[in-house]
PDB file of N, CA and C in Angstrom:
ATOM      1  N   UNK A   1      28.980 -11.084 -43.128  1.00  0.00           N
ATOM      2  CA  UNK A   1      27.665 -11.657 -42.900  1.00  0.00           C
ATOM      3  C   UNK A   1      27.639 -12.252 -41.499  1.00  0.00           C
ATOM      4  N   UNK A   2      26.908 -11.723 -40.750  1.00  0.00           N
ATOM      5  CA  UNK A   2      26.621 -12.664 -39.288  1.00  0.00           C
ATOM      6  C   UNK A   2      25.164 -12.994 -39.191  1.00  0.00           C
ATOM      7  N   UNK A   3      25.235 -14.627 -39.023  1.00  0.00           N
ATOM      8  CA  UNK A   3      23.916 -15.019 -39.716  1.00  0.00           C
ATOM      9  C   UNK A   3      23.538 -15.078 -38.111  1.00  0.00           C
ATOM     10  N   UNK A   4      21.774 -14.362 -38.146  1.00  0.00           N
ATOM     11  CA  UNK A   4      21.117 -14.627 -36.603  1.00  0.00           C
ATOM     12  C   UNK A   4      20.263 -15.778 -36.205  1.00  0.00           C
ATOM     13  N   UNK A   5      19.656 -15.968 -37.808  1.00  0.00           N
ATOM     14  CA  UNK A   5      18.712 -17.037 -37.850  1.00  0.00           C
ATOM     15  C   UNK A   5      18.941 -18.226 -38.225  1.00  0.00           C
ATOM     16  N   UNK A   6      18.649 -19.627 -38.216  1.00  0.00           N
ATOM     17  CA  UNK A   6      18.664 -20.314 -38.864  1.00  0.00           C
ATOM     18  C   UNK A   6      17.366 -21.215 -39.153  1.00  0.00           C
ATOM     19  N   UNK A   7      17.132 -21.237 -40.614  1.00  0.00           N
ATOM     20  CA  UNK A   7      15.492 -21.651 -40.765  1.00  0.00           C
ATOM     21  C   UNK A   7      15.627 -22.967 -41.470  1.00  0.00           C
ATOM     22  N   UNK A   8      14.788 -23.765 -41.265  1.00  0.00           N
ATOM     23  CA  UNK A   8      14.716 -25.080 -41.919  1.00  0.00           C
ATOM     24  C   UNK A   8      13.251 -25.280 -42.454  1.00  0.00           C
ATOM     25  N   UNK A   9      13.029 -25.519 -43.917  1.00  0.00           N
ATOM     26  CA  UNK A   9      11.770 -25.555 -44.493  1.00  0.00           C
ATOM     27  C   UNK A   9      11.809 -27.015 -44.031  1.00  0.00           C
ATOM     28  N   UNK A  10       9.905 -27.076 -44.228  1.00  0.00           N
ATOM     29  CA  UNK A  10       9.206 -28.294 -44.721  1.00  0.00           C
ATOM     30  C   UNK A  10       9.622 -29.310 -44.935  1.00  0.00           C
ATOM     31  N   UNK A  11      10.109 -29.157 -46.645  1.00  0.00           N
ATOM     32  CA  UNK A  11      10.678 -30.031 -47.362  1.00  0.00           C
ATOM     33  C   UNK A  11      12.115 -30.052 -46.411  1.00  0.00           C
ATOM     34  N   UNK A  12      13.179 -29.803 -46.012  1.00  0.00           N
ATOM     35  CA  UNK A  12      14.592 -29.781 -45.683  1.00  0.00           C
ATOM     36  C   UNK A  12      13.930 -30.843 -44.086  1.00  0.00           C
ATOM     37  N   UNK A  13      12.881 -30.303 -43.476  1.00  0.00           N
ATOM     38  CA  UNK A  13      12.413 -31.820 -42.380  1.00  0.00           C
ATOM     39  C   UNK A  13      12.194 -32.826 -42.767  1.00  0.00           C
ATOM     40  N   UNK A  14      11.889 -33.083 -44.029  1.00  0.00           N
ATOM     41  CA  UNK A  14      11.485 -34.331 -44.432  1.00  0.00           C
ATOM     42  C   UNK A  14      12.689 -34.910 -45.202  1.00  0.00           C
ATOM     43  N   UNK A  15      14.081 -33.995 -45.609  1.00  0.00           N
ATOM     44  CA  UNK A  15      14.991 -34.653 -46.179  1.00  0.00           C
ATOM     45  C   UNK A  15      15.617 -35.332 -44.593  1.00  0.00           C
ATOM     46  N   UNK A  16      15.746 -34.628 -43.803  1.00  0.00           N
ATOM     47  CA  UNK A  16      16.290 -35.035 -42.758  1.00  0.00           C
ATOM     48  C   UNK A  16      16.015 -36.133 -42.202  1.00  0.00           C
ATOM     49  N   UNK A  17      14.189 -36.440 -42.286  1.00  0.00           N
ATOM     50  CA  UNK A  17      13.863 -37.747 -41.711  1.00  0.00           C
ATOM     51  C   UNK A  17      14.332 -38.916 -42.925  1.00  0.00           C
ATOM     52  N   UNK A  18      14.187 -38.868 -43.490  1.00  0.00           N
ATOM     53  CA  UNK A  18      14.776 -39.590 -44.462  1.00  0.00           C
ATOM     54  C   UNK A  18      16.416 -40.001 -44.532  1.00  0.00           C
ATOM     55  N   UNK A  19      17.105 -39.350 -44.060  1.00  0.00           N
ATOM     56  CA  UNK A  19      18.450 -39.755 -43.804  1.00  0.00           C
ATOM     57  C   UNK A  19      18.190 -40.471 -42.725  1.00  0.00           C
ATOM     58  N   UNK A  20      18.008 -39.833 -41.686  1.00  0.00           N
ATOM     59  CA  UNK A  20      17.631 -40.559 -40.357  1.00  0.00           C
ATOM     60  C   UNK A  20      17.564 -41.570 -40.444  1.00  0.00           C
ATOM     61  N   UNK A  21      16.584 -42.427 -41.226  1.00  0.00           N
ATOM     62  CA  UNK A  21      15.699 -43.695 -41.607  1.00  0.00           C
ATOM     63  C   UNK A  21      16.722 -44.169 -42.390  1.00  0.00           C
ATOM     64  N   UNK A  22      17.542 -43.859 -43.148  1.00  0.00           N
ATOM     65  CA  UNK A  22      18.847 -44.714 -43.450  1.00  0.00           C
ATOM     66  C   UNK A  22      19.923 -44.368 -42.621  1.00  0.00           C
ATOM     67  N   UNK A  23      19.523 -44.280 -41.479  1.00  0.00           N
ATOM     68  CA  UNK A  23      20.778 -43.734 -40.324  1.00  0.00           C
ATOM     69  C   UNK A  23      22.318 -43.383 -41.142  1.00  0.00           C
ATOM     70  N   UNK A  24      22.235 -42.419 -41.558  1.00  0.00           N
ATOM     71  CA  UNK A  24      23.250 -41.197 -42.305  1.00  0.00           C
ATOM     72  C   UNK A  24      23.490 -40.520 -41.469  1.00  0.00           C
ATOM     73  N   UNK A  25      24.821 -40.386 -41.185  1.00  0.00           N
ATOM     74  CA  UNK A  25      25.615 -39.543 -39.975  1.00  0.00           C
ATOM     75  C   UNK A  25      25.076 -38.286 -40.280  1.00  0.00           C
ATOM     76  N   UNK A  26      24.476 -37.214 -39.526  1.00  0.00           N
ATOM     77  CA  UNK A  26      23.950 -36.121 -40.200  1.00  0.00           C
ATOM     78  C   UNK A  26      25.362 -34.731 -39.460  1.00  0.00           C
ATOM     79  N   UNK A  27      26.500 -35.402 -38.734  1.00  0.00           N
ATOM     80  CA  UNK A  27      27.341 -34.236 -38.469  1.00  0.00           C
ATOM     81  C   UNK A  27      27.961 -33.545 -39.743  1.00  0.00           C
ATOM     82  N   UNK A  28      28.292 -34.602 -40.899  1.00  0.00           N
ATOM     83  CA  UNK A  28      28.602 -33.820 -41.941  1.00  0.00           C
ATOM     84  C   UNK A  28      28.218 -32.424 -42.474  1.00  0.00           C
ATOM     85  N   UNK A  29      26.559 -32.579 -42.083  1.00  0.00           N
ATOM     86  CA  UNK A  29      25.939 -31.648 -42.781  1.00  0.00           C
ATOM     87  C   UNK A  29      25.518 -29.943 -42.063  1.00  0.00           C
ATOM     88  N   UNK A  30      25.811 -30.982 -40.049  1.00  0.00           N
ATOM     89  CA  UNK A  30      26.091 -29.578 -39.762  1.00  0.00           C
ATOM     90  C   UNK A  30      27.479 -29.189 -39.377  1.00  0.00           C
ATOM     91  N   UNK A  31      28.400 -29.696 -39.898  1.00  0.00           N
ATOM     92  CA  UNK A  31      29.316 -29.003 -40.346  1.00  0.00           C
ATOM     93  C   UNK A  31      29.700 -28.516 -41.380  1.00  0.00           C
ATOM     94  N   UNK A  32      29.166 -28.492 -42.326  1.00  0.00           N
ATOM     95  CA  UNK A  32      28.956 -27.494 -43.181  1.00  0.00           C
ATOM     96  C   UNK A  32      28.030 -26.414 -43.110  1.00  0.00           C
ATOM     97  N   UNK A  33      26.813 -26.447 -42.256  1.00  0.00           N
ATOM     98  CA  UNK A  33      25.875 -25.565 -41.884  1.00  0.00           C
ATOM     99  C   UNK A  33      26.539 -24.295 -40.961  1.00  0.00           C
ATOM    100  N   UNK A  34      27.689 -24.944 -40.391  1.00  0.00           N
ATOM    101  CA  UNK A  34      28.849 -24.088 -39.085  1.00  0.00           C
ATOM    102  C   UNK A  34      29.740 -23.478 -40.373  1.00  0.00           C
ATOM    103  N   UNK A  35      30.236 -23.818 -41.462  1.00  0.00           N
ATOM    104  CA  UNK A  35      30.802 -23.073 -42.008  1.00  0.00           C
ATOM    105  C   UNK A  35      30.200 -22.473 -42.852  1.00  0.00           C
ATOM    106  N   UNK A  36      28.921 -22.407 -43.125  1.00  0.00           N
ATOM    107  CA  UNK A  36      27.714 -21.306 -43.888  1.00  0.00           C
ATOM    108  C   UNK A  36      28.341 -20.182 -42.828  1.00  0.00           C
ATOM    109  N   UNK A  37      27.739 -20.344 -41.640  1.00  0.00           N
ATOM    110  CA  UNK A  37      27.308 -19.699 -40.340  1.00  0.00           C
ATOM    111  C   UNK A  37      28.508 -18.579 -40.042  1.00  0.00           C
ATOM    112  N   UNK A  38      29.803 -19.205 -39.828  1.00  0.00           N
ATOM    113  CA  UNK A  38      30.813 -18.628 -39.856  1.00  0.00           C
ATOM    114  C   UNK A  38      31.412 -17.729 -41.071  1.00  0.00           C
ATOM    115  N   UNK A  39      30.783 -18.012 -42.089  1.00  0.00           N
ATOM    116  CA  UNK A  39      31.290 -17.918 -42.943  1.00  0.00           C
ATOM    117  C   UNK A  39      32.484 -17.861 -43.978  1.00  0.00           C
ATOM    118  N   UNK A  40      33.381 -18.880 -44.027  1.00  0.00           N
ATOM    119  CA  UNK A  40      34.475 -19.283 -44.279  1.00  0.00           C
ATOM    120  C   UNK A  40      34.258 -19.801 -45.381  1.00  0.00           C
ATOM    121  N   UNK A  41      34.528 -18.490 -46.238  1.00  0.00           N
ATOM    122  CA  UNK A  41      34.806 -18.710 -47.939  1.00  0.00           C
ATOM    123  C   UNK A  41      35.684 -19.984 -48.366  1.00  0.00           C
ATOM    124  N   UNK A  42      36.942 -19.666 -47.587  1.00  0.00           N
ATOM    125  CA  UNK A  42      37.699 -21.177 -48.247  1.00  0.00           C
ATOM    126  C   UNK A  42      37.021 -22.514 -48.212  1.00  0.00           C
ATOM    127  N   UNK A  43      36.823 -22.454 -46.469  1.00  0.00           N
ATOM    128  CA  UNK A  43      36.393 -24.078 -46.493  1.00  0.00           C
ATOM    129  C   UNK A  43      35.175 -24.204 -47.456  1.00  0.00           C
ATOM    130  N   UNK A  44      34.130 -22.932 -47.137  1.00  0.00           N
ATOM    131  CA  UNK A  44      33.040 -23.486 -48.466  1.00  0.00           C
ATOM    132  C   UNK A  44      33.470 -23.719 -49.641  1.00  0.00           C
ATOM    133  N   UNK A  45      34.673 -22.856 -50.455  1.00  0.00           N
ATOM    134  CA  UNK A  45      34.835 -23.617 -51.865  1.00  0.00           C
ATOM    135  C   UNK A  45      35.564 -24.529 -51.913  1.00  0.00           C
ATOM    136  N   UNK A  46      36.407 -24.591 -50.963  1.00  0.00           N
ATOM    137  CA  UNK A  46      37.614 -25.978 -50.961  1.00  0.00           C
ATOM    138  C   UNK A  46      37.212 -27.132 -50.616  1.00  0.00           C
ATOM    139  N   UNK A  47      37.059 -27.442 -49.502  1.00  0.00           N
ATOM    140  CA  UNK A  47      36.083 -28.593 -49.054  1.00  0.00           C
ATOM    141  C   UNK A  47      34.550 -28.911 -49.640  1.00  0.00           C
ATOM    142  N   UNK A  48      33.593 -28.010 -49.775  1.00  0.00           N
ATOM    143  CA  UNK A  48      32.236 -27.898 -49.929  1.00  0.00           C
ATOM    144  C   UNK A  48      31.454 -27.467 -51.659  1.00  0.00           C
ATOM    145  N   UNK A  49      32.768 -27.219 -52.167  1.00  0.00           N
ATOM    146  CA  UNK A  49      32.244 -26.865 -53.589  1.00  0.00           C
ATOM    147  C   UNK A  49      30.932 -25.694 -53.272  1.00  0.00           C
ATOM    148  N   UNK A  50      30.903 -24.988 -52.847  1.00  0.00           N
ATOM    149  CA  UNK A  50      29.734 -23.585 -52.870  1.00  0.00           C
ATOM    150  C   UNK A  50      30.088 -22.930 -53.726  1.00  0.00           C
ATOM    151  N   UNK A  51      28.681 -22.807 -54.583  1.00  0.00           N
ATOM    152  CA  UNK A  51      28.268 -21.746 -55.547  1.00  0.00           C
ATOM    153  C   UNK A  51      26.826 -21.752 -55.799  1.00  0.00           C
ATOM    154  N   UNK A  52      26.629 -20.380 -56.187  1.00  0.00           N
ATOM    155  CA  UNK A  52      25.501 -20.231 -57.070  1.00  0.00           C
ATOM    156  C   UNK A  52      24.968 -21.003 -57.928  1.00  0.00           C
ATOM    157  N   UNK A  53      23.474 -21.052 -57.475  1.00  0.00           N
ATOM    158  CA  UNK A  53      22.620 -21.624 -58.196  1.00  0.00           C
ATOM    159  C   UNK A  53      22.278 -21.029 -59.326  1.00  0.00           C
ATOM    160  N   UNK A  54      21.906 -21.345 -60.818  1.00  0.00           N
ATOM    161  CA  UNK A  54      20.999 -20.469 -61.863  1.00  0.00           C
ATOM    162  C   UNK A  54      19.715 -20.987 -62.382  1.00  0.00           C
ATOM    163  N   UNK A  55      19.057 -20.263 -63.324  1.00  0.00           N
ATOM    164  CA  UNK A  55      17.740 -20.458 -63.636  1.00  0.00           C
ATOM    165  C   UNK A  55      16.816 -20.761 -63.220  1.00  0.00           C
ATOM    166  N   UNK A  56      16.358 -21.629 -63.201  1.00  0.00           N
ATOM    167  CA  UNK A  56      14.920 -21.417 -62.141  1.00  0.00           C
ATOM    168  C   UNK A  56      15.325 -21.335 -60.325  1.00  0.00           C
ATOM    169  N   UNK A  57      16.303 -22.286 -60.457  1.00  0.00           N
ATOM    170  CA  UNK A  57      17.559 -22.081 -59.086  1.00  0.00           C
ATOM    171  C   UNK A  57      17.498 -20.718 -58.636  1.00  0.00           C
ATOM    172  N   UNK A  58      17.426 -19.767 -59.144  1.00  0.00           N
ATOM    173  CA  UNK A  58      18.207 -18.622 -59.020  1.00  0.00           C
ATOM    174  C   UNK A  58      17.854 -18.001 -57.780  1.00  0.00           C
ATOM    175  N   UNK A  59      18.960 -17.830 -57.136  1.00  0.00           N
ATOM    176  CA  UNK A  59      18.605 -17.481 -55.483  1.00  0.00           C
ATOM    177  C   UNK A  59      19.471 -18.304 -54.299  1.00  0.00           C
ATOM    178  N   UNK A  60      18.867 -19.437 -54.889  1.00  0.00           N
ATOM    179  CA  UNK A  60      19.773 -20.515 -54.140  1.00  0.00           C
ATOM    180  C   UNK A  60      21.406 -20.566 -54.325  1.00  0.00           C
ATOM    181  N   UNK A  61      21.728 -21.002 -53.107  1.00  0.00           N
ATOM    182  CA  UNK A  61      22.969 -21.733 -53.296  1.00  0.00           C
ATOM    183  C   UNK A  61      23.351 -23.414 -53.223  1.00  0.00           C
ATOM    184  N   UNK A  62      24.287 -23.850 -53.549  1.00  0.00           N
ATOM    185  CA  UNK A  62      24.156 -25.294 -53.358  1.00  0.00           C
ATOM    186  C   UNK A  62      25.769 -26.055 -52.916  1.00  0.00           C
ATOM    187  N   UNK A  63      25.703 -26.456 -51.951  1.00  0.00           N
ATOM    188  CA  UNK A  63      27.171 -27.278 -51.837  1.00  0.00           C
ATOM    189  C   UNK A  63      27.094 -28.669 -51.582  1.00  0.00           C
ATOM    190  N   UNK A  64      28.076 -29.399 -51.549  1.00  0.00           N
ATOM    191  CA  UNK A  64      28.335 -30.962 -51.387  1.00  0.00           C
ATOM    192  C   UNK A  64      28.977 -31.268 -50.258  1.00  0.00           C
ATOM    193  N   UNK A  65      28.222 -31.926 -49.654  1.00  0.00           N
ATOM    194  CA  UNK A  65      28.234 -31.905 -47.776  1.00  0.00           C
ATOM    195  C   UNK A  65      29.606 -33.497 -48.235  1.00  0.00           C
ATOM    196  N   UNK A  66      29.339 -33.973 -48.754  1.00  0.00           N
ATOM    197  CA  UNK A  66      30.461 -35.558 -49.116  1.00  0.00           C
ATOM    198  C   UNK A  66      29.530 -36.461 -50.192  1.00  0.00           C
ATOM    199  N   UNK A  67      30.450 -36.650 -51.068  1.00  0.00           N
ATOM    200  CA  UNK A  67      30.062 -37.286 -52.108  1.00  0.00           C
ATOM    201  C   UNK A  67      29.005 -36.494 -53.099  1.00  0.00           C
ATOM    202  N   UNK A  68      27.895 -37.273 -53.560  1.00  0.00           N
ATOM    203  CA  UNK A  68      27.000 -36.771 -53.785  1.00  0.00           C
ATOM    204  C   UNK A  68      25.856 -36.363 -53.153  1.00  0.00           C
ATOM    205  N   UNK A  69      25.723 -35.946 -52.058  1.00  0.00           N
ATOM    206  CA  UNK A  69      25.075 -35.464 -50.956  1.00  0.00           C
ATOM    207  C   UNK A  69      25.668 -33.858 -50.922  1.00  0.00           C
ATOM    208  N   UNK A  70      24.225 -33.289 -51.237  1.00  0.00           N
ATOM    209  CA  UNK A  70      24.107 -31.758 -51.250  1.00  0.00           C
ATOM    210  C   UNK A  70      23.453 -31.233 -50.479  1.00  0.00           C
ATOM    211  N   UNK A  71      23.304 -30.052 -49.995  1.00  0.00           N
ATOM    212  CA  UNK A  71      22.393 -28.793 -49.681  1.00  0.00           C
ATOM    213  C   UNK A  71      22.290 -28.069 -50.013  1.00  0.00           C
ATOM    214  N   UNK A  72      21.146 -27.533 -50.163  1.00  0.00           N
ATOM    215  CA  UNK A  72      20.584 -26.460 -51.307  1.00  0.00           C
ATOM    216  C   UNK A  72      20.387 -25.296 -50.106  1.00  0.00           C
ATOM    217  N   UNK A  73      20.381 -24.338 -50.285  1.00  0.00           N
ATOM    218  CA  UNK A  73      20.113 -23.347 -48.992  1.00  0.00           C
ATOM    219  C   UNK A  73      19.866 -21.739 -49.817  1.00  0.00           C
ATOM    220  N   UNK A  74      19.120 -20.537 -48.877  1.00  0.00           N
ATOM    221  CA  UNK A  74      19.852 -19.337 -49.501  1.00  0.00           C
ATOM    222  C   UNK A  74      19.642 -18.485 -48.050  1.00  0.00           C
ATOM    223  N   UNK A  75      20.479 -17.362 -48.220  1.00  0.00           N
ATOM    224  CA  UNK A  75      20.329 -16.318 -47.205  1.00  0.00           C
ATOM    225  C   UNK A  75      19.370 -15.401 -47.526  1.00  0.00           C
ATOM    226  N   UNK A  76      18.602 -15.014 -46.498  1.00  0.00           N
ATOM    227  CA  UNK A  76      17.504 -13.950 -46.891  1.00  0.00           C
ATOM    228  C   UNK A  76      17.678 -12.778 -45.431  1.00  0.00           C
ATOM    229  N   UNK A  77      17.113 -11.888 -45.621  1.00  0.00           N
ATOM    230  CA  UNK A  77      16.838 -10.911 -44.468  1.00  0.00           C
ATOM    231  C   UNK A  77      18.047  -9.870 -44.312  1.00  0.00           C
ATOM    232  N   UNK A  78      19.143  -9.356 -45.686  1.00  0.00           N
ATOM    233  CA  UNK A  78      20.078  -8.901 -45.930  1.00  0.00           C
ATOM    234  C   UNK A  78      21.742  -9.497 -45.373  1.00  0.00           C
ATOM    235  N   UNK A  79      21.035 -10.856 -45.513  1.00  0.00           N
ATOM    236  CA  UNK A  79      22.085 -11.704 -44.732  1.00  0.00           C
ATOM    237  C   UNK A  79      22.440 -12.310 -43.214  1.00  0.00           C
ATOM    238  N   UNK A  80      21.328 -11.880 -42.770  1.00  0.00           N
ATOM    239  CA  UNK A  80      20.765 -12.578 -41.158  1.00  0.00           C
ATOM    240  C   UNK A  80      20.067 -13.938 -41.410  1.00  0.00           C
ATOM    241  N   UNK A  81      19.814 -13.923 -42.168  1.00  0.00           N
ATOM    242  CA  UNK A  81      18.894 -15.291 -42.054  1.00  0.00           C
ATOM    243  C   UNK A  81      19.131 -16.481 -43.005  1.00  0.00           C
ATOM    244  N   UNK A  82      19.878 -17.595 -42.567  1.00  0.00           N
ATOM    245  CA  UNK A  82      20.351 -18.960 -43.487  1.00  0.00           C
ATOM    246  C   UNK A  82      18.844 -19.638 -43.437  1.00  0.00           C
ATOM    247  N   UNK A  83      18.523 -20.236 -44.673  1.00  0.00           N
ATOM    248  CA  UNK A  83      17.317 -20.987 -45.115  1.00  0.00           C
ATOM    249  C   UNK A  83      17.512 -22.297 -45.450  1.00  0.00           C
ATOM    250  N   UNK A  84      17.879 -23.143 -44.319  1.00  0.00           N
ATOM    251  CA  UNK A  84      18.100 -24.684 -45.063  1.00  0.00           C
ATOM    252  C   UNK A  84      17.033 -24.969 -45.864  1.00  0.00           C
ATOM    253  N   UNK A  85      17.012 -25.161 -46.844  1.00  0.00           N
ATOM    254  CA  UNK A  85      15.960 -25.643 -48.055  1.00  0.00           C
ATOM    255  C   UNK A  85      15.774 -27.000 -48.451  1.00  0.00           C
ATOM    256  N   UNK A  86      16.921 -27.585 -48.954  1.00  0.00           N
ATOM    257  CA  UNK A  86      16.921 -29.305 -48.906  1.00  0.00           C
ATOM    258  C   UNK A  86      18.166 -29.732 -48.922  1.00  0.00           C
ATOM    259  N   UNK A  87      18.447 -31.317 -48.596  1.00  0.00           N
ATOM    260  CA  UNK A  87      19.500 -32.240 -48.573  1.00  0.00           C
ATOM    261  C   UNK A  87      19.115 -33.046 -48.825  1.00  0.00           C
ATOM    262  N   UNK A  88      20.147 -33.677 -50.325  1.00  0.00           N
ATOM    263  CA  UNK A  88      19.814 -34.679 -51.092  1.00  0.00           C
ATOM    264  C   UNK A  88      20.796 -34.915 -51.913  1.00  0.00           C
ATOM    265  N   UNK A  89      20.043 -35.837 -52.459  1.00  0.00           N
ATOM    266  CA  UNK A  89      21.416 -36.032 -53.775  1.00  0.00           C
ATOM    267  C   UNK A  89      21.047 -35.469 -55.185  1.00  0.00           C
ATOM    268  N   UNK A  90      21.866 -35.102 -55.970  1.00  0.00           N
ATOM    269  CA  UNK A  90      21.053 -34.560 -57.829  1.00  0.00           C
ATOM    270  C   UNK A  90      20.415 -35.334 -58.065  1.00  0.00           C
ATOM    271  N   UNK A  91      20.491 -36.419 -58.248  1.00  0.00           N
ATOM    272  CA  UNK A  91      19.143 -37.093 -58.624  1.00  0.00           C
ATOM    273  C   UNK A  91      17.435 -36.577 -58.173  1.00  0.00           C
ATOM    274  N   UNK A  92      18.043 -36.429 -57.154  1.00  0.00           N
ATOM    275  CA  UNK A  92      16.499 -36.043 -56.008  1.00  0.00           C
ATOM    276  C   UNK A  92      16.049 -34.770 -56.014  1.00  0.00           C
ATOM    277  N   UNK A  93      17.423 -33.943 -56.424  1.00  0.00           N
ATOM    278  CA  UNK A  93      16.978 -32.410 -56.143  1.00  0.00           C
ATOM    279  C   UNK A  93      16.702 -31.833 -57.635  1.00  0.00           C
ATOM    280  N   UNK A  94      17.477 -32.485 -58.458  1.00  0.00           N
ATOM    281  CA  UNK A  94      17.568 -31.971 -59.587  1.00  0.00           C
ATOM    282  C   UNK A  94      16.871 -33.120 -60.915  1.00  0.00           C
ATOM    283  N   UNK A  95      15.380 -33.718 -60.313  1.00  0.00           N
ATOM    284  CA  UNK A  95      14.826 -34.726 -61.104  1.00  0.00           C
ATOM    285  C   UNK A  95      14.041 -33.878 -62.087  1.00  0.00           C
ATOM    286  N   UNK A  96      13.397 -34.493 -63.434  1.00  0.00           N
ATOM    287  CA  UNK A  96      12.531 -33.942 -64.068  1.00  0.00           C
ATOM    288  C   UNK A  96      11.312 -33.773 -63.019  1.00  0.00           C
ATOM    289  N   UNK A  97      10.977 -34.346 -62.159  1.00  0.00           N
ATOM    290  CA  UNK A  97       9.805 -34.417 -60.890  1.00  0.00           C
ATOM    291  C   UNK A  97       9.460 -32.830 -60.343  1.00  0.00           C
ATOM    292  N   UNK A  98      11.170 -31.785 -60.381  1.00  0.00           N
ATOM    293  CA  UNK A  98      11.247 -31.537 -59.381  1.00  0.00           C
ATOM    294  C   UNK A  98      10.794 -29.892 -60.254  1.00  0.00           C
ATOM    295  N   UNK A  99       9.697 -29.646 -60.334  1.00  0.00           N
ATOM    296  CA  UNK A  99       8.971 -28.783 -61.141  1.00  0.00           C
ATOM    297  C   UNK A  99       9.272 -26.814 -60.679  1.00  0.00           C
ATOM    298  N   UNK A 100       9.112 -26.151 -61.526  1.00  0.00           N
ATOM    299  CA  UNK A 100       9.306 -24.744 -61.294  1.00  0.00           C
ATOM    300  C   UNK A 100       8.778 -24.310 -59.632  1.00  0.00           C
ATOM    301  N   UNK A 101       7.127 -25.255 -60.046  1.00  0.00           N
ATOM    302  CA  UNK A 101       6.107 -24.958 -58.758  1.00  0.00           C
ATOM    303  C   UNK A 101       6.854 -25.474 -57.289  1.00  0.00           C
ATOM    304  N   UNK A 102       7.381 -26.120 -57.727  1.00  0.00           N
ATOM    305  CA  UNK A 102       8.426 -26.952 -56.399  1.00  0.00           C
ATOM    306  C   UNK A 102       9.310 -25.708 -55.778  1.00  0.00           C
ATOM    307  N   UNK A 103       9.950 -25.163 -56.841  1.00  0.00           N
ATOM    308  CA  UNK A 103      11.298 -24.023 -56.599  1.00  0.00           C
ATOM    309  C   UNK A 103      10.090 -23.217 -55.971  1.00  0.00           C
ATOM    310  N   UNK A 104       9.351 -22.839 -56.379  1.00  0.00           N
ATOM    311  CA  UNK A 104       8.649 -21.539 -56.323  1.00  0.00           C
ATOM    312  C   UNK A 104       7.751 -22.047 -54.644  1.00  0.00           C
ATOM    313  N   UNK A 105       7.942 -23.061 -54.271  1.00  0.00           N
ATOM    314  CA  UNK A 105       7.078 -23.291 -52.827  1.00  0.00           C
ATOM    315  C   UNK A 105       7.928 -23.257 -51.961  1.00  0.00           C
ATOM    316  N   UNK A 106       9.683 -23.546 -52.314  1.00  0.00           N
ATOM    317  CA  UNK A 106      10.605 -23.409 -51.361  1.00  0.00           C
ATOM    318  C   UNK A 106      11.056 -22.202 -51.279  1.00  0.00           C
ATOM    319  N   UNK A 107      10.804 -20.950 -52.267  1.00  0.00           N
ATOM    320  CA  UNK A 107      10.885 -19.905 -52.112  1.00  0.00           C
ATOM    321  C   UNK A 107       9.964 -19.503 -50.674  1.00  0.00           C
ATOM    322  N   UNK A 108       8.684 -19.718 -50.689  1.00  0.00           N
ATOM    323  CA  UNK A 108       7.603 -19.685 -50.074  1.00  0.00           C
ATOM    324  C   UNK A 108       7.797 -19.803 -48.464  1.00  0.00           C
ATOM    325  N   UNK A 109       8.107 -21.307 -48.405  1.00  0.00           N
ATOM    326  CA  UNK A 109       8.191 -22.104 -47.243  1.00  0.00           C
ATOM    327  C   UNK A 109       8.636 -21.371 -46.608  1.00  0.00           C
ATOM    328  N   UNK A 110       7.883 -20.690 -45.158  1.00  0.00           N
ATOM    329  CA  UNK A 110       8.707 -19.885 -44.287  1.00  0.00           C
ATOM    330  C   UNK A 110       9.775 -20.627 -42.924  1.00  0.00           C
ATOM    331  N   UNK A 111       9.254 -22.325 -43.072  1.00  0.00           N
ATOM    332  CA  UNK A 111       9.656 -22.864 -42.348  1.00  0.00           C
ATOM    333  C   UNK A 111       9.625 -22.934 -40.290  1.00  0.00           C
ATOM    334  N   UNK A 112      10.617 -22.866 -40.131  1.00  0.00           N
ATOM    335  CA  UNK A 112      10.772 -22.684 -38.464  1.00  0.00           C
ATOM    336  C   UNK A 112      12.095 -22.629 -38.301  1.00  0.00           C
ATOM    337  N   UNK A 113      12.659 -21.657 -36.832  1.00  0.00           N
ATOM    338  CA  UNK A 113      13.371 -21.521 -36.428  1.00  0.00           C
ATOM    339  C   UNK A 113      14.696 -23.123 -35.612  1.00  0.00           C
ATOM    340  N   UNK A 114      15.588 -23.350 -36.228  1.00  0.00           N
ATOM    341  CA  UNK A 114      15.904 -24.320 -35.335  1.00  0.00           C
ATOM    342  C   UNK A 114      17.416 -23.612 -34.735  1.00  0.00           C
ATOM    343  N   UNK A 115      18.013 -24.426 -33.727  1.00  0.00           N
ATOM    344  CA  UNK A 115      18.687 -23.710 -32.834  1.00  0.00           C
ATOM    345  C   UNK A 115      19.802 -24.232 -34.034  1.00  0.00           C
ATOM    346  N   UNK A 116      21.466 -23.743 -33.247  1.00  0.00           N
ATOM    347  CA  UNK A 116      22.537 -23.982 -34.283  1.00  0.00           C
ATOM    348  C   UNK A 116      22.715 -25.241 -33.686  1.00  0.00           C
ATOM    349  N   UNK A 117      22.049 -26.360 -33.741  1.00  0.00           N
ATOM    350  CA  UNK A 117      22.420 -27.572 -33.223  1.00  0.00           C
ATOM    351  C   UNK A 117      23.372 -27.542 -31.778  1.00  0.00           C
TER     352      UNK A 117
END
């Protein structure tokens, strides 16, 4: 996989400002975004816990940037294109709140291009 793009939805800007605003070191998260990128199976399951998402999930992937702090992401465009989707914690990502119509808008969200940091 050599990823060309990297896209950040909507929702994944607004998780970001939100860390921000609790000034949360955000290198964690792109270092794990560098080992999406690269793609380094180990460090994603060893360090990062990556796997597949299911059921209404389905599509997504999800890893643990430290602690309980996740990113939800998927590749689209036969594997050119990483989709940051959100960063959060289960509580946040995985609330009763967080409705089918929700999954089904981050499917949607075409987002914007951001550089590899």
């Amino acid at each position: 996989m050599a990823i060309e793009e990297i896209i950040a939805t909507t929702i994944f800007d607004k998780d970001i400002k939100a860390l921000r605003k609790k000034h949360t070191p955000l290198a964690p998260l792109w270092d794990a975004v560098d080992a999406i990128v690269a793609d380094d199976k180990n460090l994603l399951s060893s360090k990062y816990k990556d796997h597949a998402l299911t059921g209404q999930w389905t599509g997504f992937r999800e890893l643990h940037i430290k602690g309980d702090w996740l990113l939800v992401y998927r590749i689209d465009g036969n594997g050119l294109t990483l989709v940051l989707t959100r960063t959060s914690t289960h509580d946040v990502l995985y609330s009763a709140r967080t409705t089918g119509k929700d999954i089904d808008a981050y499917r949607r969200d075409e987002g914007h291009t951001i550089s590899k940091h």
